[in-house]
Protein backbone atom coordinates (compact mmCIF):
# COMPACT_ATOMS: atom_id res chain seq x y z
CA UNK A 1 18.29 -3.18 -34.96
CA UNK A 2 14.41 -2.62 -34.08
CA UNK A 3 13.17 -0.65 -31.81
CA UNK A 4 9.06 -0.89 -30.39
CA UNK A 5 7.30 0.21 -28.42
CA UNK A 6 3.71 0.08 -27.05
CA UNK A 7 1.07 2.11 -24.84
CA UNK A 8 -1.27 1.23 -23.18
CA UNK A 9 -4.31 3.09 -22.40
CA UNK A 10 -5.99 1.20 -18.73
CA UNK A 11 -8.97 1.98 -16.33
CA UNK A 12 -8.52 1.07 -12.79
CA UNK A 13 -11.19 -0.77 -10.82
CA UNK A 14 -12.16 0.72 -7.61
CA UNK A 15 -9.46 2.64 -6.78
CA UNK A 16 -10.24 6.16 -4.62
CA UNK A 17 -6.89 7.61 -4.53
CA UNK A 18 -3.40 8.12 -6.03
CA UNK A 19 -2.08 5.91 -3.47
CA UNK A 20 -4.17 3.17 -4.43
CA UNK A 21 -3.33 3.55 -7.63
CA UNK A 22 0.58 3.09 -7.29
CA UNK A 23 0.02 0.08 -5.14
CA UNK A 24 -2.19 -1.44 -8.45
CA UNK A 25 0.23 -0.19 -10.87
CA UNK A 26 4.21 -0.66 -9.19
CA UNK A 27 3.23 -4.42 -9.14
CA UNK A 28 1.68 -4.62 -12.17
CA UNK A 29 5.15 -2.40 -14.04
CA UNK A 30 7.55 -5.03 -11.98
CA UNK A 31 4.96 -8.28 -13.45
CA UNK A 32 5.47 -6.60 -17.33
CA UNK A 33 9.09 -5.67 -16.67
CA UNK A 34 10.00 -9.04 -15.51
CA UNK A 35 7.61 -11.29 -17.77
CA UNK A 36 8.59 -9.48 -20.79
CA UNK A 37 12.41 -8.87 -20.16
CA UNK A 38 11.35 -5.29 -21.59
CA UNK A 39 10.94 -1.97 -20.32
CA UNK A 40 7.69 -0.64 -18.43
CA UNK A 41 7.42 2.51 -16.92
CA UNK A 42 3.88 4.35 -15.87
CA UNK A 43 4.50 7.09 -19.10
CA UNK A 44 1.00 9.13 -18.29
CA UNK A 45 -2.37 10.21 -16.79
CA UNK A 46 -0.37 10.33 -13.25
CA UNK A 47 -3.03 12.99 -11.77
CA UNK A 48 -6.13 10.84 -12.76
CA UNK A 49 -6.50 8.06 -9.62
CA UNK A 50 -8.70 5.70 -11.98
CA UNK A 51 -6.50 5.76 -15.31
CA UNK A 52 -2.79 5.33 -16.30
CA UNK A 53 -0.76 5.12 -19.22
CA UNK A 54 1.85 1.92 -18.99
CA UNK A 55 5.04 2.25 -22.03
CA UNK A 56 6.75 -1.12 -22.66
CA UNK A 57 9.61 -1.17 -24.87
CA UNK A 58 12.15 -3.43 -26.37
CA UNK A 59 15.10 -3.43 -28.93
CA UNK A 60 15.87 -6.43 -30.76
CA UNK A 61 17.94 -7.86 -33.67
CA UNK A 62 14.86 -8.95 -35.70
CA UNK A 63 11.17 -7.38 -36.09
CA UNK A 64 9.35 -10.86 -35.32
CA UNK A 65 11.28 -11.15 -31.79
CA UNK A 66 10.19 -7.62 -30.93
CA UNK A 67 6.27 -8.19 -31.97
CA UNK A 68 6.43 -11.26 -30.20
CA UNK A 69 7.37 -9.34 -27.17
CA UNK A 70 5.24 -6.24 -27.41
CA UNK A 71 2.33 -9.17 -28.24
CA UNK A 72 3.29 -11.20 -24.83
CA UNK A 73 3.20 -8.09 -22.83
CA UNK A 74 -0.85 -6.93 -24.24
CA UNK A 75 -2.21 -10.57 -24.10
CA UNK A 76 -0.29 -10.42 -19.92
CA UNK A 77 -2.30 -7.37 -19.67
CA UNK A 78 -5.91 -8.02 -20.96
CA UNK A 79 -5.85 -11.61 -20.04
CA UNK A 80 -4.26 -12.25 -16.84
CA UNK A 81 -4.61 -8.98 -14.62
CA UNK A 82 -8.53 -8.79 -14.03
CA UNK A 83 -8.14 -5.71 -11.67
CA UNK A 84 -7.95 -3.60 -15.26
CA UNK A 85 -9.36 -2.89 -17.98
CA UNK A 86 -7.28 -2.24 -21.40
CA UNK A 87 -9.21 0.39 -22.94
CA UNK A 88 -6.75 0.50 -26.17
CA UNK A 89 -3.22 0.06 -27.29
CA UNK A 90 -0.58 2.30 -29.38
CA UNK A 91 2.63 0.81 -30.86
CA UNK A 92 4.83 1.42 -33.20
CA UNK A 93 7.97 -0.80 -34.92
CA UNK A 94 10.94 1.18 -36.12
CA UNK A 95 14.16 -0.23 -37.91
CA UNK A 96 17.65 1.79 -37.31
CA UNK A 97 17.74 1.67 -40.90
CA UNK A 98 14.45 4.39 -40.72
């Protein structure tokens, strides 16, 4: 089994308050969570109104299936969702056998 798992580091455009910033964010958790059959949660920076940390994760039988999902979900981000910007990207790839 594999487990991975990466985080995303994202400004917001012009977004003035925490409100705004859920209705930018809820959409774009549902988009990842759906697109990517994985799990998306916001995972940090929930006080800043301009900047959030997004967690996807997936578990997987094989290594190349769960880098091919972890890449799906960063190219969804920086390419197709214009009202961000992906400032950088964490992951990390662990076997049960670790």
């Amino acid at each position: 089994m594999w487990i991975g798992w990466v985080e995303f580091d994202i400004l917001l455009g012009d977004v003035q308050s925490l409100k705004e910033k859920r209705s930018v964010i809820r959409p774009l958790i549902a988009d990842l969570s759906r697109r990517t059959e994985a799990a998306a949660a916001e995972v940090g920076d929930h006080d800043l109104h301009r900047r959030a940390a997004i967690g996807v994760s997936v578990i997987g039988a094989d290594a190349a299936h769960v880098r091919d999902v972890l890449d799906r979900a960063d190219r969804m981000l920086a390419e197709e969702h214009p009202e961000i910007t992906l400032l950088s990207a964490r992951r990390g790839l662990h076997s049960s056998e670790d």
